[in-house]
N, C-alpha and C. Protein backbone atom coordinates (compact mmCIF):
# COMPACT_ATOMS: atom_id res chain seq x y z
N UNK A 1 0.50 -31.36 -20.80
CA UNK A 1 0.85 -30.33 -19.85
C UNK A 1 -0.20 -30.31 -18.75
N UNK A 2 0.25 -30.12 -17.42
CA UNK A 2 -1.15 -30.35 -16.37
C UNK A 2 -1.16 -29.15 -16.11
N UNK A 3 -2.50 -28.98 -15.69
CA UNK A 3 -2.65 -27.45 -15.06
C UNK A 3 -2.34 -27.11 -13.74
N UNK A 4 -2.01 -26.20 -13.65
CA UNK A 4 -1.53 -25.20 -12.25
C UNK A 4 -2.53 -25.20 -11.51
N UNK A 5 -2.48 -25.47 -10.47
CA UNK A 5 -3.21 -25.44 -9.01
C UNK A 5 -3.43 -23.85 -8.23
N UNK A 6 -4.39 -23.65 -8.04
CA UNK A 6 -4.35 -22.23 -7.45
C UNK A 6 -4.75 -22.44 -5.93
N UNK A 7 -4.05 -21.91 -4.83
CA UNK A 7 -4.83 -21.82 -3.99
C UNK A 7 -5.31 -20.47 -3.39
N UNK A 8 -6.48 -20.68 -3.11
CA UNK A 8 -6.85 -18.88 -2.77
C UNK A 8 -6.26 -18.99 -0.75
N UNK A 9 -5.91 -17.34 -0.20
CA UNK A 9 -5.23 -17.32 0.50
C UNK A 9 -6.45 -16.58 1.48
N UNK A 10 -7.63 -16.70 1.28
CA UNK A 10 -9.23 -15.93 1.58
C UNK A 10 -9.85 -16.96 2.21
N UNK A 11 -10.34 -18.20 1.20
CA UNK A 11 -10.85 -19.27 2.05
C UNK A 11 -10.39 -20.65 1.71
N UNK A 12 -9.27 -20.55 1.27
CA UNK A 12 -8.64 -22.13 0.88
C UNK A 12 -9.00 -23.08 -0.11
N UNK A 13 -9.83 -22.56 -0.66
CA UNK A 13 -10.35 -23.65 -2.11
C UNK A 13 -9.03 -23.49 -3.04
N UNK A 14 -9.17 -24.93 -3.79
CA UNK A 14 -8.13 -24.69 -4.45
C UNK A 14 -8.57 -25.29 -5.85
N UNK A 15 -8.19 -24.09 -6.83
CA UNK A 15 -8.52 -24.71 -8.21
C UNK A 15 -7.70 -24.64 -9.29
N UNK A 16 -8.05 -24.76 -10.62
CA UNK A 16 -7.08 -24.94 -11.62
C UNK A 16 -8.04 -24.01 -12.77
N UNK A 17 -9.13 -23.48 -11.99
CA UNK A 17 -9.57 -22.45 -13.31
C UNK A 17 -10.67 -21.24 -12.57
N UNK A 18 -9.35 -20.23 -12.15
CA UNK A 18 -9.51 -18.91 -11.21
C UNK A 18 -10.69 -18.36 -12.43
N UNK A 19 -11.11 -17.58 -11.96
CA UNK A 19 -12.17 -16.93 -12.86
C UNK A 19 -11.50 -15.69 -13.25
N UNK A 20 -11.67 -14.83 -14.30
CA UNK A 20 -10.81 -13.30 -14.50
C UNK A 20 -12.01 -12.92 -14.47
N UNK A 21 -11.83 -11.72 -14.05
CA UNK A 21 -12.95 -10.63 -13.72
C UNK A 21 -12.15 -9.13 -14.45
N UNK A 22 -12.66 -8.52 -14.59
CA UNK A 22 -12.07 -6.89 -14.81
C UNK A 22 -12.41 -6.25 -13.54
N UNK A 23 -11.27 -5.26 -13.49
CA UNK A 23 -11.84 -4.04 -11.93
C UNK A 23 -12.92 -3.16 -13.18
N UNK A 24 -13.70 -2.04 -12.06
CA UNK A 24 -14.63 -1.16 -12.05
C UNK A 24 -16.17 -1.97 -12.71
N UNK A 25 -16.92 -1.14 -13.09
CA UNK A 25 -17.52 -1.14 -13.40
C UNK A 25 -18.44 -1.23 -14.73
N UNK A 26 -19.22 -1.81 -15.13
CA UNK A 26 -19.86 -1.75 -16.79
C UNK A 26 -20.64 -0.72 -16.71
N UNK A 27 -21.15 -0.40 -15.89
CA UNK A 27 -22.10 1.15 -15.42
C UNK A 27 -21.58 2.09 -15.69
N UNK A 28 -20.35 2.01 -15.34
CA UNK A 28 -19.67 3.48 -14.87
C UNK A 28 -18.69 3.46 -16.94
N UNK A 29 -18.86 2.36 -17.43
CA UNK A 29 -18.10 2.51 -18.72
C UNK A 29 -19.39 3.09 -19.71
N UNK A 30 -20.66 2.60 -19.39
CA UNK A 30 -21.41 3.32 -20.12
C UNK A 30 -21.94 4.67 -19.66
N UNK A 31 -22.05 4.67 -18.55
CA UNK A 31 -22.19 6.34 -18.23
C UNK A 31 -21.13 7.06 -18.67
N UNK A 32 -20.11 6.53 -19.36
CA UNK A 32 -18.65 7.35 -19.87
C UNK A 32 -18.78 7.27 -21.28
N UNK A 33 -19.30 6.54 -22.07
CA UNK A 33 -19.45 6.06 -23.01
C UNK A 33 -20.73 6.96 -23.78
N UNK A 34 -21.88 6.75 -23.12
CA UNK A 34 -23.07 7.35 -23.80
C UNK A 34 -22.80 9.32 -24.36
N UNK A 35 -22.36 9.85 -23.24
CA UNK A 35 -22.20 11.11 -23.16
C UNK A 35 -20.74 11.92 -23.93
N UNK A 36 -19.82 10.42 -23.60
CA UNK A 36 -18.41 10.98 -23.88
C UNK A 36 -17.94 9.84 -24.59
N UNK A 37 -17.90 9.36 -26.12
CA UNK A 37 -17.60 8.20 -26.08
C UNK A 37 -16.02 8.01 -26.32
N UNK A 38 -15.10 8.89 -26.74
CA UNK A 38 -13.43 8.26 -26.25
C UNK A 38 -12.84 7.93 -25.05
N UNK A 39 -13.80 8.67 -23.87
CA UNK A 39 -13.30 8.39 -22.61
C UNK A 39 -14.13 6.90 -21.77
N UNK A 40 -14.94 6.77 -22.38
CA UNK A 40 -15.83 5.24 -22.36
C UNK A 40 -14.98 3.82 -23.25
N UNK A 41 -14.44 3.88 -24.29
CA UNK A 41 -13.91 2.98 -25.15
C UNK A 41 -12.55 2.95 -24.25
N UNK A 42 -11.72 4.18 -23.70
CA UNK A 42 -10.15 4.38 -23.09
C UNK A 42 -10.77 3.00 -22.03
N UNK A 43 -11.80 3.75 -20.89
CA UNK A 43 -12.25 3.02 -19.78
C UNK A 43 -12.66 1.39 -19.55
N UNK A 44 -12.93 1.11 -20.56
CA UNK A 44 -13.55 -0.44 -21.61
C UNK A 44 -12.22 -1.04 -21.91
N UNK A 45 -11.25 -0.39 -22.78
CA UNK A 45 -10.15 -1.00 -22.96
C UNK A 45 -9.42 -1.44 -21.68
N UNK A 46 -9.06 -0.17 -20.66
CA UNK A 46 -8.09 -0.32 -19.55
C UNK A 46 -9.05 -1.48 -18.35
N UNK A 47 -10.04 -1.71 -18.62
CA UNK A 47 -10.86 -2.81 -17.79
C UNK A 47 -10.47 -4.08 -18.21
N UNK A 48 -10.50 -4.41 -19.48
CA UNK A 48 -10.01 -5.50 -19.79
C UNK A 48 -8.74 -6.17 -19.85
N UNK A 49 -7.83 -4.79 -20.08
CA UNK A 49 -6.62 -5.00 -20.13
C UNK A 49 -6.14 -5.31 -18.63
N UNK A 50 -6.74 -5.17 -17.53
CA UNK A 50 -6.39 -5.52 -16.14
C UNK A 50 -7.16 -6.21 -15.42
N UNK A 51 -7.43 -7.13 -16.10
CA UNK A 51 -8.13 -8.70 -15.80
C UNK A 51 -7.34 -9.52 -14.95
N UNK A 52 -8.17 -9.56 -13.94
CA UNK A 52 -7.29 -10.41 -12.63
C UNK A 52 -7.99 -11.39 -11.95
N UNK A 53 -7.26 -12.70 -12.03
CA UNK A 53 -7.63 -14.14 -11.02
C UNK A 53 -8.31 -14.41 -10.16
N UNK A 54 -9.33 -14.52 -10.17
CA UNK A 54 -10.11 -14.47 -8.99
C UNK A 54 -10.37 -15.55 -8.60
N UNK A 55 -11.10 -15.99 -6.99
CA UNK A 55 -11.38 -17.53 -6.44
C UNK A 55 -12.83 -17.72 -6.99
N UNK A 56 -13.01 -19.18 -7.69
CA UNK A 56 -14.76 -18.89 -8.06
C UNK A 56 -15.19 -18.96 -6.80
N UNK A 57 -14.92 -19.47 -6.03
CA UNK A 57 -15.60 -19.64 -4.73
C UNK A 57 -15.77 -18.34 -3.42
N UNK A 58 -15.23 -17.38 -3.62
CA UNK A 58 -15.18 -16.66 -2.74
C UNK A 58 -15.17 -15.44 -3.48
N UNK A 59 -14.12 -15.50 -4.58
CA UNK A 59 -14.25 -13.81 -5.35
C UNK A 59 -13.05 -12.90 -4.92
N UNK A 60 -12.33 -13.71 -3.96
CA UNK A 60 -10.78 -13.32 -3.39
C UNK A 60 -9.60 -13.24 -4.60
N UNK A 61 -9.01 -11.92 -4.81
CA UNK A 61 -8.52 -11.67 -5.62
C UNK A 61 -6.79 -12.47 -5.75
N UNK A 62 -6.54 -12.68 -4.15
CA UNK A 62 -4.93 -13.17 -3.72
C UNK A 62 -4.69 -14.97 -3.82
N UNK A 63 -4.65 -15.32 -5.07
CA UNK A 63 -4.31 -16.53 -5.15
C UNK A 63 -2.88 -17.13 -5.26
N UNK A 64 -2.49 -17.94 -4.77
CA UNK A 64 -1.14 -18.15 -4.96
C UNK A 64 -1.11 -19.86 -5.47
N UNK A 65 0.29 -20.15 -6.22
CA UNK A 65 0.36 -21.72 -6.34
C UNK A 65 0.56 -22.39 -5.74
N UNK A 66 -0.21 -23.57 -5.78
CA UNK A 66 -0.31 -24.68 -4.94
C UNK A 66 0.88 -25.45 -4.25
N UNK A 67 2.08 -25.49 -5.09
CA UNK A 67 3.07 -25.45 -5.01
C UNK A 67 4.00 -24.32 -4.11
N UNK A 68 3.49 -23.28 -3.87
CA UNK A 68 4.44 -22.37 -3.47
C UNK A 68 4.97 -22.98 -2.09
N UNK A 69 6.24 -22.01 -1.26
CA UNK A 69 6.04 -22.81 -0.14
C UNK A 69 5.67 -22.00 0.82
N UNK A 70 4.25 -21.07 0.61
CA UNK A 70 3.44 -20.68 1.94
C UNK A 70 2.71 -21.78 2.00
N UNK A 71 1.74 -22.50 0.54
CA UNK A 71 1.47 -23.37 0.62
C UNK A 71 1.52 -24.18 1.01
N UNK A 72 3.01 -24.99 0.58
CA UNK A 72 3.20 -25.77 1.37
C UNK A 72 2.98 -25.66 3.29
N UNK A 73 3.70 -24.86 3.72
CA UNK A 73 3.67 -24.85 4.74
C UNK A 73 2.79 -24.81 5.56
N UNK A 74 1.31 -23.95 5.14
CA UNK A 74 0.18 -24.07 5.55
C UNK A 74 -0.11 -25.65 5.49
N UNK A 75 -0.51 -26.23 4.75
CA UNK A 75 -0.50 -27.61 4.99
C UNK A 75 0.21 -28.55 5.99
N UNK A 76 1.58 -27.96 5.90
CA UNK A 76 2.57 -28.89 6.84
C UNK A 76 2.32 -28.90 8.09
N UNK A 77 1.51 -27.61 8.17
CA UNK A 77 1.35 -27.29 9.64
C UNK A 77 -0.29 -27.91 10.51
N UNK A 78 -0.97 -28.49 9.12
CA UNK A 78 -2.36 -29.15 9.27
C UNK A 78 -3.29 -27.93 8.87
N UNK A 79 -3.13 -27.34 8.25
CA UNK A 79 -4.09 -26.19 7.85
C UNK A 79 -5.00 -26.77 6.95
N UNK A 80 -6.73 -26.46 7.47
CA UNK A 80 -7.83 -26.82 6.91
C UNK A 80 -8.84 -25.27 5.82
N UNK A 81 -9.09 -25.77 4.56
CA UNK A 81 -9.82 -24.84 4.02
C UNK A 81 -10.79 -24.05 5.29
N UNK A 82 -10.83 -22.68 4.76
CA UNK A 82 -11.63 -22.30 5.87
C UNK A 82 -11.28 -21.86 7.15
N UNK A 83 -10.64 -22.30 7.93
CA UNK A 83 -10.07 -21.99 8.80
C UNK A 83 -8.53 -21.19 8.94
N UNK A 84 -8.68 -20.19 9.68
CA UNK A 84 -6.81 -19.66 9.47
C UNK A 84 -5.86 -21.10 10.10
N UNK A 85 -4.71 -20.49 9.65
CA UNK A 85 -3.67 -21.43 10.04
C UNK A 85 -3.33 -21.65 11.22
N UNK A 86 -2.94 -22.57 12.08
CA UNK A 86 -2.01 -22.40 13.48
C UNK A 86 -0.69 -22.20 13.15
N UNK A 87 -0.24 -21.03 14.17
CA UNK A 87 1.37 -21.08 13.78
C UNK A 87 1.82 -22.15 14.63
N UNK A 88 3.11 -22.63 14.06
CA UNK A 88 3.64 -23.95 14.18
C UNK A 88 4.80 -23.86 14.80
N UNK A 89 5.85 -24.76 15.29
CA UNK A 89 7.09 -24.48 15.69
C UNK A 89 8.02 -24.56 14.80
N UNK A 90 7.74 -24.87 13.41
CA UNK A 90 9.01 -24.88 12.55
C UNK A 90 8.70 -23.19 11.64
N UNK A 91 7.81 -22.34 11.85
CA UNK A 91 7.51 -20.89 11.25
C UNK A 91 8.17 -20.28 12.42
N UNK A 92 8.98 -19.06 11.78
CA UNK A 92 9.59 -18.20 12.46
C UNK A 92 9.00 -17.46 13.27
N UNK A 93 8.64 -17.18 14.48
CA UNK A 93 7.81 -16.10 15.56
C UNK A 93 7.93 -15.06 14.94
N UNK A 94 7.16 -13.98 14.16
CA UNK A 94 7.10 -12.65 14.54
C UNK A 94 7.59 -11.71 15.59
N UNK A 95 8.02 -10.90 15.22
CA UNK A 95 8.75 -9.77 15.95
C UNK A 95 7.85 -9.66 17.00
N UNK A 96 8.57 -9.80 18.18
CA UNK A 96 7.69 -9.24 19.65
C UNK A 96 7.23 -7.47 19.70
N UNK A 97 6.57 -7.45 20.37
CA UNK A 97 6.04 -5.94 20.69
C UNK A 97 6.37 -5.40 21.21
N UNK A 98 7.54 -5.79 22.18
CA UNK A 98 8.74 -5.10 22.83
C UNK A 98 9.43 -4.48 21.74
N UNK A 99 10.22 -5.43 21.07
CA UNK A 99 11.08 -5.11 19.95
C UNK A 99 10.64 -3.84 18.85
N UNK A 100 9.27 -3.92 18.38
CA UNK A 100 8.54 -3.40 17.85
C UNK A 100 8.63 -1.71 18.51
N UNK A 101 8.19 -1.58 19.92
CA UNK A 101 8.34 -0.31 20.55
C UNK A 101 9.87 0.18 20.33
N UNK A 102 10.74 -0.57 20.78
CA UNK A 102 11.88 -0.28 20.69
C UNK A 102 12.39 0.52 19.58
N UNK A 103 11.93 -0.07 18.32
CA UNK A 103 12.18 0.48 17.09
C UNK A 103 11.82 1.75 16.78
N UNK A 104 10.34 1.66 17.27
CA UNK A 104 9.42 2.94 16.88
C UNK A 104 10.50 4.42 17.53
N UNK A 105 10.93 4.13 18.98
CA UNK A 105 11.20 5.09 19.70
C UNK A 105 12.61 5.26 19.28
N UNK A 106 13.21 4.41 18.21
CA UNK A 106 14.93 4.87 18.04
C UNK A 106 14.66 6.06 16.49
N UNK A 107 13.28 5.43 15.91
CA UNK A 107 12.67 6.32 14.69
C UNK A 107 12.53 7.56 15.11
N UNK A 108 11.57 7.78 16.35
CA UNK A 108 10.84 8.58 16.69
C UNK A 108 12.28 9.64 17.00
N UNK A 109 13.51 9.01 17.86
CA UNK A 109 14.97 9.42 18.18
C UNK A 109 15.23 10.37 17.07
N UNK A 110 15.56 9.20 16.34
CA UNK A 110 16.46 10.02 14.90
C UNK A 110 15.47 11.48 14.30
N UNK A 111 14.31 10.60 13.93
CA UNK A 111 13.58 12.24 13.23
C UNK A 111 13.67 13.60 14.35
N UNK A 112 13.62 13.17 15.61
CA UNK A 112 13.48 14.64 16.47
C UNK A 112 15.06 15.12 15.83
N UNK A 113 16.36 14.20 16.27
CA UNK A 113 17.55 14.47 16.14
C UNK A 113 18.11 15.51 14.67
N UNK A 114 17.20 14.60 13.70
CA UNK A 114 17.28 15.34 12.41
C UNK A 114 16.58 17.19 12.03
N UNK A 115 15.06 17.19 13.18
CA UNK A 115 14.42 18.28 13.33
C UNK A 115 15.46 19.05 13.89
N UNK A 116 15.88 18.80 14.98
CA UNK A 116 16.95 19.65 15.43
C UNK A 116 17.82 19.89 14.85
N UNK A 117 18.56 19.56 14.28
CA UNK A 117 19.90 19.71 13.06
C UNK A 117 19.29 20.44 11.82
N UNK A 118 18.20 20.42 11.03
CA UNK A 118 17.83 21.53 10.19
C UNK A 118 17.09 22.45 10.68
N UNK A 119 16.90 22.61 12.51
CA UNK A 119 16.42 23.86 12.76
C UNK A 119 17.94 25.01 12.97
N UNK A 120 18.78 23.83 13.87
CA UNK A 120 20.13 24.75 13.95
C UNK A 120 20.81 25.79 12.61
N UNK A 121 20.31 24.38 11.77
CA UNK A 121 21.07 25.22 10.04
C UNK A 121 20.42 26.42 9.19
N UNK A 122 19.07 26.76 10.26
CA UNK A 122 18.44 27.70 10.01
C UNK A 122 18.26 28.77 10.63
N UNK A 123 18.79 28.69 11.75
CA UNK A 123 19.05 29.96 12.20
C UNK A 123 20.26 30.64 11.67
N UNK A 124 19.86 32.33 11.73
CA UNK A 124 20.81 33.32 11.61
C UNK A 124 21.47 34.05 12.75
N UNK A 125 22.00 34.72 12.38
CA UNK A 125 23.06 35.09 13.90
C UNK A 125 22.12 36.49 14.21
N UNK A 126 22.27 36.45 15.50
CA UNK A 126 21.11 37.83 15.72
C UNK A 126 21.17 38.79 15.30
N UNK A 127 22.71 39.55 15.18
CA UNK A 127 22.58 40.93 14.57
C UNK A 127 22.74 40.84 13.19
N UNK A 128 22.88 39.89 12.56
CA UNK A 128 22.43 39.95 10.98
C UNK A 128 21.01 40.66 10.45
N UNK A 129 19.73 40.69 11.09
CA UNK A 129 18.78 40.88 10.75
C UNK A 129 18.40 42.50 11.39
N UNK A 130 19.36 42.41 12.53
CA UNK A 130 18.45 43.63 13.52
C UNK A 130 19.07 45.10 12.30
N UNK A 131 19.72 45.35 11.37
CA UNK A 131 20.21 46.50 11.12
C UNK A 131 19.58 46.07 9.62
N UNK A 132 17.98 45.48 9.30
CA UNK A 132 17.55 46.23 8.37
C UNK A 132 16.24 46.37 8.92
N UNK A 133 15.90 47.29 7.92
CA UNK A 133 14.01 48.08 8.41
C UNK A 133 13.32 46.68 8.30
N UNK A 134 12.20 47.15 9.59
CA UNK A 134 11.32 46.12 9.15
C UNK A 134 10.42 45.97 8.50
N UNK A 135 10.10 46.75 7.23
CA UNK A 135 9.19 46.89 6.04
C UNK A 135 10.29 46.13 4.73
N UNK A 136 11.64 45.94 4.94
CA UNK A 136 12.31 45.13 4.08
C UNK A 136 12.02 43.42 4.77
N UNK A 137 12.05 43.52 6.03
CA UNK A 137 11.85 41.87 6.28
C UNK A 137 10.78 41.51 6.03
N UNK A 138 9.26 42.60 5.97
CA UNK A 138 7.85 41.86 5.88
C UNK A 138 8.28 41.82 4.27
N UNK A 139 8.71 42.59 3.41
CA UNK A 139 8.88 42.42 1.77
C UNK A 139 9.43 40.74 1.77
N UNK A 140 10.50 40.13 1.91
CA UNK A 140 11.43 38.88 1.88
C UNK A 140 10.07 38.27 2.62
N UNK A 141 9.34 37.90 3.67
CA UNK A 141 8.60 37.43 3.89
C UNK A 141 7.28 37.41 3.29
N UNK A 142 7.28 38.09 2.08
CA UNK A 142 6.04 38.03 1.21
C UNK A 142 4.59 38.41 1.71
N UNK A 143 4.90 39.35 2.66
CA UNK A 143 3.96 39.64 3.76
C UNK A 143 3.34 40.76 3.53
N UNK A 144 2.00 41.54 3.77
CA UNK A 144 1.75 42.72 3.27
C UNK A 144 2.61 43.64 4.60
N UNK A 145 3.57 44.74 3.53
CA UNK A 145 3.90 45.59 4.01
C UNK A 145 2.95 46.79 4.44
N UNK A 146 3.65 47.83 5.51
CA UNK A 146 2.70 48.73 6.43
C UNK A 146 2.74 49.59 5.10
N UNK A 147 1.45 50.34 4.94
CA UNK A 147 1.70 52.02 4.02
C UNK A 147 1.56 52.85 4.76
């Protein structure tokens, strides 16, 4: 069986034996540990149990296979460790910044459109309110009433 190729997506080394690391800290498991020890052993367990791939070379957590086809494509395109990629003419252009505004302001459209439509559904009709006291509306408004 051959081993899997990793390439890190940080600085381009590529290997076949990522290092696992645990998140947090050994500090912070014995400062949990000495004083409190079920919440130190919980903290110890859940560290190990979320052991993740790392680049030996850099310590970059985002590795992908060598094989994949960002991979590939980074390559296809002449991409050197170390250096970012050039975009190429066979990668799709990114959305322009025109397009981008455009969007924002049909968002920005709709939510006002929507503000307005649950402010309408909240109003009451005027003389609904005017024929009670107004020590019953500060009460419904949870408001301190006058004594």
């Amino acid at each position: 069986m051959s081993a899997v190729h990793y390439l890190c997506t940080q600085c381009g080394a590529q290997t076949s034996a990522p290092l696992k690391v645990p998140p947090g800290s050994a500090w912070v498991a014995l400062a949990l540990a000495v004083p409190f020890i079920v919440p130190g052993v919980i903290y110890t367990v859940w560290r190990f149990s979320m052991r993740r791939s790392v680049c030996p070379t850099c310590g970059h957590a985002q590795l992908i296979p060598a094989n994949a086809p960002l991979a590939r494509t980074w390559r296809a395109s002449g991409w050197v460790a170390g250096r970012p990629a050039e975009p190429s003419a066979s990668i799709a252009p990114t959305t322009s910044p025109d397009i981008r505004i455009d969007r924002i302001e049909q968002a920005i459209d709709a939510i006002a459109g929507e503000v307005d439509r649950i402010a309408n559904q909240q109003r009451v009709a005027p003389g609904a309110r005017a024929d009670r006291e107004p020590a019953a509306r500060l009460r419904e408004r949870s408001s301190v009433t006058p004594t």
